[in-house]
PDB file of N, CA and C in Angstrom:
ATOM      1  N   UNK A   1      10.337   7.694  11.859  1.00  0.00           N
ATOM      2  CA  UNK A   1       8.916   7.723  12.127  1.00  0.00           C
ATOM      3  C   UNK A   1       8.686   7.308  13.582  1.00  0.00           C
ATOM      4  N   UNK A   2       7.819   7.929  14.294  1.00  0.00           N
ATOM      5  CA  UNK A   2       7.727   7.478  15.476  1.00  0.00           C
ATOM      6  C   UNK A   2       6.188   6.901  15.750  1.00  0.00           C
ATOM      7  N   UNK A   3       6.666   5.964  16.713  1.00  0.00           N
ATOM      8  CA  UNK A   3       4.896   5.551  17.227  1.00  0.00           C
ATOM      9  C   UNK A   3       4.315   6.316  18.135  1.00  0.00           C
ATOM     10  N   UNK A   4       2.669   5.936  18.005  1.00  0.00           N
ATOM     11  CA  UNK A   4       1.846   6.750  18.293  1.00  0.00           C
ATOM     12  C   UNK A   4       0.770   6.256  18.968  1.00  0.00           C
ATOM     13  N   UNK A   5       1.313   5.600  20.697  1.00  0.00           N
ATOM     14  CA  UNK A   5       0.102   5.059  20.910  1.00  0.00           C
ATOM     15  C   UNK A   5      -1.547   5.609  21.106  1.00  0.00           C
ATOM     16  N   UNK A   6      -2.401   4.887  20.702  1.00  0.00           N
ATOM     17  CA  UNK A   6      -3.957   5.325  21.059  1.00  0.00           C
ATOM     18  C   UNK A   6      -4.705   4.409  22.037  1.00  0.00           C
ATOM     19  N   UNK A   7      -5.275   4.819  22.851  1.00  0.00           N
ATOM     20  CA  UNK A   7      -5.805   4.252  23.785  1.00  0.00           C
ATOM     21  C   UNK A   7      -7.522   4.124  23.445  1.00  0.00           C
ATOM     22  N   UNK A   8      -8.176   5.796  22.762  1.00  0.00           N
ATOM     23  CA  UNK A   8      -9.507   5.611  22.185  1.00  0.00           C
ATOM     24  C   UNK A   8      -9.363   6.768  21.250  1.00  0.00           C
ATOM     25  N   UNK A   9     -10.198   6.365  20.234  1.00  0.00           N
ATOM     26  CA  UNK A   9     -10.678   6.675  18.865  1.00  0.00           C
ATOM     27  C   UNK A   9     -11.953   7.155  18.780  1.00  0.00           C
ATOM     28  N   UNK A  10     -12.695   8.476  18.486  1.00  0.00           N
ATOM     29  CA  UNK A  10     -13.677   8.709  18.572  1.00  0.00           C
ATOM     30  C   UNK A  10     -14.310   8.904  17.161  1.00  0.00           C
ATOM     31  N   UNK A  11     -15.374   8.095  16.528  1.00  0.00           N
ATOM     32  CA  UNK A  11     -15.851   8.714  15.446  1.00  0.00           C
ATOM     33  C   UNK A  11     -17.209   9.215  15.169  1.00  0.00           C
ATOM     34  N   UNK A  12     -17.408  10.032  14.485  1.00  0.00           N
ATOM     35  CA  UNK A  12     -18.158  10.689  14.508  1.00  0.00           C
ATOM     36  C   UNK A  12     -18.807  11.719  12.945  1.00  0.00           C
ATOM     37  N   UNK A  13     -20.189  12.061  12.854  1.00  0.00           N
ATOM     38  CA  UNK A  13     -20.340  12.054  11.499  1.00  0.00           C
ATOM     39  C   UNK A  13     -19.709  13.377  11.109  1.00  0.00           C
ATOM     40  N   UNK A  14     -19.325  13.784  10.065  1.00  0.00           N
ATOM     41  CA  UNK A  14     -18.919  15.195   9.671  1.00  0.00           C
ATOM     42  C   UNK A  14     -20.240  16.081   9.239  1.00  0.00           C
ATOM     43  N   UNK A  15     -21.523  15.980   9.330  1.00  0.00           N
ATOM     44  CA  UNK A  15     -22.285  16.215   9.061  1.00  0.00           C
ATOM     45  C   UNK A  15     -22.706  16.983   9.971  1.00  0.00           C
ATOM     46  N   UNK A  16     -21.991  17.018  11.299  1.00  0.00           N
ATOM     47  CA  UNK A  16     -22.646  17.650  12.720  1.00  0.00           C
ATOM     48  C   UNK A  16     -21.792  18.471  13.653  1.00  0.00           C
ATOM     49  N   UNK A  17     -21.506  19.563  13.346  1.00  0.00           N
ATOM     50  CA  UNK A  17     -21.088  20.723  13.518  1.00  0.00           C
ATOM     51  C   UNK A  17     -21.100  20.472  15.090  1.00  0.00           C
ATOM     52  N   UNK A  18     -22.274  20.231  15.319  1.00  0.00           N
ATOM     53  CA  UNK A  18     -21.975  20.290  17.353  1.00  0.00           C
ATOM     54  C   UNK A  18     -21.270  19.015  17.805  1.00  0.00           C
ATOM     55  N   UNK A  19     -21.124  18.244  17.568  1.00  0.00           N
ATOM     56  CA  UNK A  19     -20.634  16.686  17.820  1.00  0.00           C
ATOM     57  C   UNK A  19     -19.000  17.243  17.323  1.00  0.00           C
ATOM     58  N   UNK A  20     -18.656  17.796  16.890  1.00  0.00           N
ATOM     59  CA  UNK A  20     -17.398  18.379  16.119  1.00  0.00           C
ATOM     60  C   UNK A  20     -16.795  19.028  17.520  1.00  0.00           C
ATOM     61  N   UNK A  21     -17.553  19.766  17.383  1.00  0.00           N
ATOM     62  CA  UNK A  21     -16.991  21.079  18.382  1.00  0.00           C
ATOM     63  C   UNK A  21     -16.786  20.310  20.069  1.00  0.00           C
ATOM     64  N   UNK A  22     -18.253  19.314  20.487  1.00  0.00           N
ATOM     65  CA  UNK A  22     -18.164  18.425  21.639  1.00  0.00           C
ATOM     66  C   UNK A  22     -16.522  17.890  21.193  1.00  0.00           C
ATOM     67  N   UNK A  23     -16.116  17.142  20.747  1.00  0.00           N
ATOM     68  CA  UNK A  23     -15.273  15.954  20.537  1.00  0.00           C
ATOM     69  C   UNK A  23     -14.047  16.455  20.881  1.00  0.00           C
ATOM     70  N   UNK A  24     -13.730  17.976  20.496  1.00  0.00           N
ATOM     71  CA  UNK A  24     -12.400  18.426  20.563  1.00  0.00           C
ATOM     72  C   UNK A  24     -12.160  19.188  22.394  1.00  0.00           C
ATOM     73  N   UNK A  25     -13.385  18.963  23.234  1.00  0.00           N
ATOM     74  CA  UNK A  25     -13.357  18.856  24.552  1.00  0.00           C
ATOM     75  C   UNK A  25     -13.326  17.547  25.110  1.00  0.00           C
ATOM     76  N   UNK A  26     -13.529  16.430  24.315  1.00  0.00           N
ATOM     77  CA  UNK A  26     -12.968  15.151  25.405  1.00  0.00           C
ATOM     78  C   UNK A  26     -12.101  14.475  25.611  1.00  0.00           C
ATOM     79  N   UNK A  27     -11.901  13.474  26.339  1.00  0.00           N
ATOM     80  CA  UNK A  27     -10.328  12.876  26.899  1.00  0.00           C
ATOM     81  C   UNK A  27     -10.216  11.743  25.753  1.00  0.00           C
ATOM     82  N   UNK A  28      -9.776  11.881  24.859  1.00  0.00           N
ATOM     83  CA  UNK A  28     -10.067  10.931  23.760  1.00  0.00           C
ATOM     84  C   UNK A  28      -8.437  11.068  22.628  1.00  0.00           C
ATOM     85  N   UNK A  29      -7.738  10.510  22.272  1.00  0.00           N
ATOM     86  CA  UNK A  29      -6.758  10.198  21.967  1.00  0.00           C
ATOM     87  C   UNK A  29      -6.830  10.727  20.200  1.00  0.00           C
ATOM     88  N   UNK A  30      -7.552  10.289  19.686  1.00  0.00           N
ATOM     89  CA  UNK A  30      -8.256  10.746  18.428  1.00  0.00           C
ATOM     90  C   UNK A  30      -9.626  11.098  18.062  1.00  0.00           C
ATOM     91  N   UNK A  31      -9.314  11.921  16.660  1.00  0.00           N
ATOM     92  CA  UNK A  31     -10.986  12.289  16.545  1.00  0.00           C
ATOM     93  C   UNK A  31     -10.947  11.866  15.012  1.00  0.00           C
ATOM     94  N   UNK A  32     -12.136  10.970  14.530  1.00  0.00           N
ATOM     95  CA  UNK A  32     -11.712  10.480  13.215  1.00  0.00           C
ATOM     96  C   UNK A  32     -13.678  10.687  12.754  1.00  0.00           C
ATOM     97  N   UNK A  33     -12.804  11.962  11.610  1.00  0.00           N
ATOM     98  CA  UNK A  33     -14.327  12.813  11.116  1.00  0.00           C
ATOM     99  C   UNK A  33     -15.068  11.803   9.869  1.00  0.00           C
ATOM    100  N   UNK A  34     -15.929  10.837  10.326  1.00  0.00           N
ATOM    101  CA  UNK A  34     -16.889  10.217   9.116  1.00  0.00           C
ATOM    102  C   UNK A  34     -17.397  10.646   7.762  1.00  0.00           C
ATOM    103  N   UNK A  35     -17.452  10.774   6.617  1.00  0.00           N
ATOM    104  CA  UNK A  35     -17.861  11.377   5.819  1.00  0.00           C
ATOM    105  C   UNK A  35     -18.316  10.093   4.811  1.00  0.00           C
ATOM    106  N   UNK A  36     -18.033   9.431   5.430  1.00  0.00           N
ATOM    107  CA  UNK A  36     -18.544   7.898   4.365  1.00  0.00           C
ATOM    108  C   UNK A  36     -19.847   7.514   5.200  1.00  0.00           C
ATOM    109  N   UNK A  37     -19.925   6.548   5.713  1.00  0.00           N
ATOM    110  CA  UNK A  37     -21.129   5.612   6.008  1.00  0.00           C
ATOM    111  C   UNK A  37     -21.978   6.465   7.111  1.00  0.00           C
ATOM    112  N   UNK A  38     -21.402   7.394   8.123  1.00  0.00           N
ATOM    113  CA  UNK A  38     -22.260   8.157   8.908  1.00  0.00           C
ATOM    114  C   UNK A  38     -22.819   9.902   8.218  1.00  0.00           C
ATOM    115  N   UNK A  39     -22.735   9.734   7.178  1.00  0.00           N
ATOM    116  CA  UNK A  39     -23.301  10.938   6.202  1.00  0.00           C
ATOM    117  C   UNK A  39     -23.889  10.611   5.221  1.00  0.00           C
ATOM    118  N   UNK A  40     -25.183  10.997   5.494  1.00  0.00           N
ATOM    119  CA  UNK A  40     -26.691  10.992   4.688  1.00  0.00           C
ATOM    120  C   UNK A  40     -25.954  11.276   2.995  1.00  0.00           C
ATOM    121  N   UNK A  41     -26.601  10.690   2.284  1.00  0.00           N
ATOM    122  CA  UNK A  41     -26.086  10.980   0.630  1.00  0.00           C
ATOM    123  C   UNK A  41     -26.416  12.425  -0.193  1.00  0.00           C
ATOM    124  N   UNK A  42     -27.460  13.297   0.940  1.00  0.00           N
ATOM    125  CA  UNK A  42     -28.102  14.707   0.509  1.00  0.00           C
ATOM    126  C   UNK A  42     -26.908  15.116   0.972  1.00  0.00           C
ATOM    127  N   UNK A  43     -26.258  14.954   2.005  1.00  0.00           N
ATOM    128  CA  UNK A  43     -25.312  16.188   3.001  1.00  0.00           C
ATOM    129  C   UNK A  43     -23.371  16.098   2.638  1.00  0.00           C
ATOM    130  N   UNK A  44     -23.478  14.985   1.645  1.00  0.00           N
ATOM    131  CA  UNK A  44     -22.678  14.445   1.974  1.00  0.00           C
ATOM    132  C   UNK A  44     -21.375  15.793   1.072  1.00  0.00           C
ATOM    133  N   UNK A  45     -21.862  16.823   0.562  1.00  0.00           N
ATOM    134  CA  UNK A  45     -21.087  17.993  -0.002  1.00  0.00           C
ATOM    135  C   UNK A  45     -20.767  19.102   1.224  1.00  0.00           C
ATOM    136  N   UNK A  46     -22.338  19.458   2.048  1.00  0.00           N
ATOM    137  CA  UNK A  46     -21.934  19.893   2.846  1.00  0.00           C
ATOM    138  C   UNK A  46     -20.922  19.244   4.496  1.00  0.00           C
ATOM    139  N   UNK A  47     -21.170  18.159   4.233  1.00  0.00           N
ATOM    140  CA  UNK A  47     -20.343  17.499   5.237  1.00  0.00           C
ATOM    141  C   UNK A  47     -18.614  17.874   4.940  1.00  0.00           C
ATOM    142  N   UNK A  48     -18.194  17.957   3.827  1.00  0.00           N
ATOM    143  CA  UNK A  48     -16.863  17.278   3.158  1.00  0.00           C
ATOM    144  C   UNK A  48     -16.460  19.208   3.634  1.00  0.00           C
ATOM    145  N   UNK A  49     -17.157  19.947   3.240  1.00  0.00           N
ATOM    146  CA  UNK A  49     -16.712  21.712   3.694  1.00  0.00           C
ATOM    147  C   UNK A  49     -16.416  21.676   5.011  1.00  0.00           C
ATOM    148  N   UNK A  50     -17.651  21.186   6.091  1.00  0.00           N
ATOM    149  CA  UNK A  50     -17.917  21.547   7.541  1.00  0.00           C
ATOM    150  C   UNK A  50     -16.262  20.635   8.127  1.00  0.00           C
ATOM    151  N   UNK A  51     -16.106  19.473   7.491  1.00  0.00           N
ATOM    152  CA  UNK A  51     -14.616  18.854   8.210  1.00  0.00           C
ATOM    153  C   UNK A  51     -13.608  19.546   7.852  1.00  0.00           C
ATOM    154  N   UNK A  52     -13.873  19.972   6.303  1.00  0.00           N
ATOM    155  CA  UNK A  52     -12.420  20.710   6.082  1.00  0.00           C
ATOM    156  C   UNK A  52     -12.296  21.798   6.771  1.00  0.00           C
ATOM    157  N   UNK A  53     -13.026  22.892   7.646  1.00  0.00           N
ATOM    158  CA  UNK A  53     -13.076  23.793   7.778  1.00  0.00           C
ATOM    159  C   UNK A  53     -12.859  24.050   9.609  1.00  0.00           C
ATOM    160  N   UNK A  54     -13.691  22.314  10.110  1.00  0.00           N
ATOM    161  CA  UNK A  54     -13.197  22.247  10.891  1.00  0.00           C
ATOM    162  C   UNK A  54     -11.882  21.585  11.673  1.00  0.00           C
ATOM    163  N   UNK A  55     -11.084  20.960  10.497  1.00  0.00           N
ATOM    164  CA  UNK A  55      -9.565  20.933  10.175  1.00  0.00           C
ATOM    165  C   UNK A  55      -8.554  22.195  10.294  1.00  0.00           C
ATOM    166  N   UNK A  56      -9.173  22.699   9.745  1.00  0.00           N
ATOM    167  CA  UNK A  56      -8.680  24.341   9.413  1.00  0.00           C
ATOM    168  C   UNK A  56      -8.646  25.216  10.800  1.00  0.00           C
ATOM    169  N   UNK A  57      -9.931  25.406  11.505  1.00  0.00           N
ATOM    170  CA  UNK A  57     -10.006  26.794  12.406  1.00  0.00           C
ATOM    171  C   UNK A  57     -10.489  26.004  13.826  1.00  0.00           C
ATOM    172  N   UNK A  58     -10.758  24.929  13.717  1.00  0.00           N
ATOM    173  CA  UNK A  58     -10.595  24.197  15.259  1.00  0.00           C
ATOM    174  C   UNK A  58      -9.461  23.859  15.974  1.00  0.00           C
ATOM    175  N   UNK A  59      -9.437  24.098  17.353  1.00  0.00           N
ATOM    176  CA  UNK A  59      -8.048  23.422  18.177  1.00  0.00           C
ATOM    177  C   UNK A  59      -8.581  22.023  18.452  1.00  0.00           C
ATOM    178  N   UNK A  60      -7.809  21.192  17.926  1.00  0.00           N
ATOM    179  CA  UNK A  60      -7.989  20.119  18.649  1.00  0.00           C
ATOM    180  C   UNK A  60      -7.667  19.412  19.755  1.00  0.00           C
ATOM    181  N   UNK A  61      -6.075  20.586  20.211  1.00  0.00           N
ATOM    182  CA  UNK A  61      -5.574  19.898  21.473  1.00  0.00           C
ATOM    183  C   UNK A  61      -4.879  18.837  21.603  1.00  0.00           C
ATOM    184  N   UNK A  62      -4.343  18.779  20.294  1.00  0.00           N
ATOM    185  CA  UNK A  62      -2.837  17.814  20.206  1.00  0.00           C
ATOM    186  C   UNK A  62      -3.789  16.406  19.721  1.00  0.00           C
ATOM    187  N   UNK A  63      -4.658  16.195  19.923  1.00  0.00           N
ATOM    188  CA  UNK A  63      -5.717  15.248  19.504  1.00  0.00           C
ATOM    189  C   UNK A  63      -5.428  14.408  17.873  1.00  0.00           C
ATOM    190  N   UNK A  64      -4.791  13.290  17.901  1.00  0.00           N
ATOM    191  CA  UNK A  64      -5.079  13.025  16.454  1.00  0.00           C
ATOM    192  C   UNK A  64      -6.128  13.454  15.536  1.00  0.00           C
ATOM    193  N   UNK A  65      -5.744  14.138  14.288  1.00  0.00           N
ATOM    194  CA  UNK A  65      -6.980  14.288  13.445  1.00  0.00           C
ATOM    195  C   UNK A  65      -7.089  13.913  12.355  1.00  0.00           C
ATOM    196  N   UNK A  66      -7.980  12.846  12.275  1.00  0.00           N
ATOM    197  CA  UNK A  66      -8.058  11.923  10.912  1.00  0.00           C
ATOM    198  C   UNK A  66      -9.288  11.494  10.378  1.00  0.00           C
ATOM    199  N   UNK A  67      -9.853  11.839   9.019  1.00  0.00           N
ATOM    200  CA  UNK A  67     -10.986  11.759   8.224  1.00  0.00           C
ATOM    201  C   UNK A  67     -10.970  10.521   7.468  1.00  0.00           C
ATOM    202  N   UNK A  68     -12.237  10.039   7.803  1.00  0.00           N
ATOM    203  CA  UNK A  68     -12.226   8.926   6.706  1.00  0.00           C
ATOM    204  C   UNK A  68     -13.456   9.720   5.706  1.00  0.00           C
ATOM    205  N   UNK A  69     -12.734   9.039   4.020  1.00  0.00           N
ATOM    206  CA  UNK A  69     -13.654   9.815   3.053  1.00  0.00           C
ATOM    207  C   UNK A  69     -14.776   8.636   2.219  1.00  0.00           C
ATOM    208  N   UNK A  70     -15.021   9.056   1.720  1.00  0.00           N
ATOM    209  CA  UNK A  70     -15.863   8.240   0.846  1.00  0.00           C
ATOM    210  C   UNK A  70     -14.674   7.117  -0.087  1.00  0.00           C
ATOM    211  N   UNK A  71     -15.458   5.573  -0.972  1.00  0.00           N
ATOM    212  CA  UNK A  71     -14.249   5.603  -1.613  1.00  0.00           C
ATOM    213  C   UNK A  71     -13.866   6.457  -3.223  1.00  0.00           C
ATOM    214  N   UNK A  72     -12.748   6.252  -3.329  1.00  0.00           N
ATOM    215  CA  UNK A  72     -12.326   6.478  -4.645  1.00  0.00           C
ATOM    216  C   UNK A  72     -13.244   6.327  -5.831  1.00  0.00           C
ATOM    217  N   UNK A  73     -13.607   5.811  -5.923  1.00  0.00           N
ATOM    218  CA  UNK A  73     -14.409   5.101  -6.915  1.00  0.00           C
ATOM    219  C   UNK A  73     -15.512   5.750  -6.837  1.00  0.00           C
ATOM    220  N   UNK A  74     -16.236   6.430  -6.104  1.00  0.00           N
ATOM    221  CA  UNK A  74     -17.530   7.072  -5.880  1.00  0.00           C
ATOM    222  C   UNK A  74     -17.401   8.625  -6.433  1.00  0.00           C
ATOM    223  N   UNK A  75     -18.459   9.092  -6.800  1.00  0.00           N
ATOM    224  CA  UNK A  75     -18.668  10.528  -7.110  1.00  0.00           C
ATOM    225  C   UNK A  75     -18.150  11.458  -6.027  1.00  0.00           C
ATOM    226  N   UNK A  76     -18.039  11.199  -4.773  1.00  0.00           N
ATOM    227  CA  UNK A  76     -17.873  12.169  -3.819  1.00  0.00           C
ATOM    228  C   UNK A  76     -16.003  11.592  -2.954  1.00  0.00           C
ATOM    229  N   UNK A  77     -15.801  10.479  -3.549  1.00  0.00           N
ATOM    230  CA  UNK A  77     -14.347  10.021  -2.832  1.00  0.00           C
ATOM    231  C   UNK A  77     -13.206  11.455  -3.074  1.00  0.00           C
ATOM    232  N   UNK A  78     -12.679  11.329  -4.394  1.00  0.00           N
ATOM    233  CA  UNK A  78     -12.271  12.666  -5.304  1.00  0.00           C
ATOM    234  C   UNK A  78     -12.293  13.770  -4.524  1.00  0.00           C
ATOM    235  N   UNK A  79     -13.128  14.393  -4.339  1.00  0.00           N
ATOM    236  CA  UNK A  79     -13.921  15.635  -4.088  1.00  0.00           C
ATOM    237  C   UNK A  79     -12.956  15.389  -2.331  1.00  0.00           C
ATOM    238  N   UNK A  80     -13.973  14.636  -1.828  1.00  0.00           N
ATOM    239  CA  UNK A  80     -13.547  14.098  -0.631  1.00  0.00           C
ATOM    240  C   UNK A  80     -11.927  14.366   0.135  1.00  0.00           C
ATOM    241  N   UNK A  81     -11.264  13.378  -1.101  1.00  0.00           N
ATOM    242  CA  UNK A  81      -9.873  13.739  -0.417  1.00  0.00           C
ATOM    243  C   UNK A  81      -9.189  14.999  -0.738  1.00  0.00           C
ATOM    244  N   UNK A  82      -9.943  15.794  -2.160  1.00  0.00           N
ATOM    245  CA  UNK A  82      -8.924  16.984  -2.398  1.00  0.00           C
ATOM    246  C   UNK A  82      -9.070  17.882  -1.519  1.00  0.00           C
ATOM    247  N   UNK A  83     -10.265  18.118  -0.690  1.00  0.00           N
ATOM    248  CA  UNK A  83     -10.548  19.199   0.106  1.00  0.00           C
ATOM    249  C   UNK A  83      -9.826  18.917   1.546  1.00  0.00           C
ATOM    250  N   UNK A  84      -9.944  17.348   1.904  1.00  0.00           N
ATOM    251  CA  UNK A  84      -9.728  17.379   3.513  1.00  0.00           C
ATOM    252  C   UNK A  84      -8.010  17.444   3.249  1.00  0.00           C
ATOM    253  N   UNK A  85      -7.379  16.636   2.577  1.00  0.00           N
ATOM    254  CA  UNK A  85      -5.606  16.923   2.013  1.00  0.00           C
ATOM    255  C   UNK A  85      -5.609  18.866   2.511  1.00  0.00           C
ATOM    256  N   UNK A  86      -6.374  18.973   1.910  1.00  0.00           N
ATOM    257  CA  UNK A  86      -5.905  20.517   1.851  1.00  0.00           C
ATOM    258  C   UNK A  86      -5.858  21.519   3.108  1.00  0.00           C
ATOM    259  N   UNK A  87      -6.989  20.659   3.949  1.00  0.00           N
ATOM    260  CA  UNK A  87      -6.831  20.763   5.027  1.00  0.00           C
ATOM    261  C   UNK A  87      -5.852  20.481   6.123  1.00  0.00           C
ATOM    262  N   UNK A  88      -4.654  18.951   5.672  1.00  0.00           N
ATOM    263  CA  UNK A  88      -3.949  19.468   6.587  1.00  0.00           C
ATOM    264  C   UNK A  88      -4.492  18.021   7.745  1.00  0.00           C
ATOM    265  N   UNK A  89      -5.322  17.149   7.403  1.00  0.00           N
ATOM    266  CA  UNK A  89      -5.503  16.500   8.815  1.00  0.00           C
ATOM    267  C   UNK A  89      -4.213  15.260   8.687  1.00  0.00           C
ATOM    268  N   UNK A  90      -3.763  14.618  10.060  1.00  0.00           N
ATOM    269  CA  UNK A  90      -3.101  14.369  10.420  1.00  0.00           C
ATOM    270  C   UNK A  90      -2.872  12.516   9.511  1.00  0.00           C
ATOM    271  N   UNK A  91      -4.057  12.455   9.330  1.00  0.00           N
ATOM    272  CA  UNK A  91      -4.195  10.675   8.139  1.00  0.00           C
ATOM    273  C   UNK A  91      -5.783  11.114   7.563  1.00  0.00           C
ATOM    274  N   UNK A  92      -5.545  10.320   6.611  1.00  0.00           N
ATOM    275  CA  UNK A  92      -7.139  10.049   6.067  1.00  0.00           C
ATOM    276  C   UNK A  92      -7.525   8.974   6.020  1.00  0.00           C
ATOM    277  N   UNK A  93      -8.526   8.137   6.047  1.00  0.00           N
ATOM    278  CA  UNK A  93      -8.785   6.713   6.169  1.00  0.00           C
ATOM    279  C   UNK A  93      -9.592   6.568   4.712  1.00  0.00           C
ATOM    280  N   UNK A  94      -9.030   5.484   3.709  1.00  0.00           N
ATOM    281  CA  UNK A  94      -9.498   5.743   2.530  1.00  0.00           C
ATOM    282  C   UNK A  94     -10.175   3.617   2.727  1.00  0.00           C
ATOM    283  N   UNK A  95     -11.829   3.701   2.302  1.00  0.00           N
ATOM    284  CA  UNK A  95     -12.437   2.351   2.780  1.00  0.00           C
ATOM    285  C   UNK A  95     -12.249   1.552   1.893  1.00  0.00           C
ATOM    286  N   UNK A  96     -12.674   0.629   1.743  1.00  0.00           N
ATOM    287  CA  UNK A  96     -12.465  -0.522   0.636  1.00  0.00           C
ATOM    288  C   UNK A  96     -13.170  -0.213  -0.431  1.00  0.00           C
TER     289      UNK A  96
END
């Protein structure tokens, strides 16, 4: 296993398609897609598509890519990790 230093961490809500697309143009070490506490509880289905999808068909540019989901225990944790897993991002951040 090798290390992986980070210098900055950018997070940001998965809810926002343009903040997505900004993030994977800046000088930023990681991009770590919110889907827990910075996503409204209406959006929070369409949020969990818009990351997986932008997992999927975005360059990130060598950029760490890592989602934090809702937790386990919640109606949307589940849901949460089966889609972004499937996606492929680089860690997932699972909260207390």
């Amino acid at each position: 296993m090798s290390e992986r230093l980070r210098r900055s961490l950018l997070f940001l809500p998965g809810s926002n398609r343009k903040m997505i697309q900004k993030a994977v143009t800046l000088e930023v070490d990681g991009i770590i897609i919110d889907l827990e506490d910075a996503v409204a509880p209406s959006r929070k289905t369409s949020a969990r598509e818009l990351a997986a999808a932008a997992l999927r068909e975005m360059d990130f540019g060598g950029r760490e890519r890592t989602v934090r989901i809702n937790p386990l225990t919640t109606e949307h944790g589940r849901s949460d990790l089966m889609a972004v897993a499937a996606a492929g991002p680089d860690a997932v951040v699972i909260p207390k």
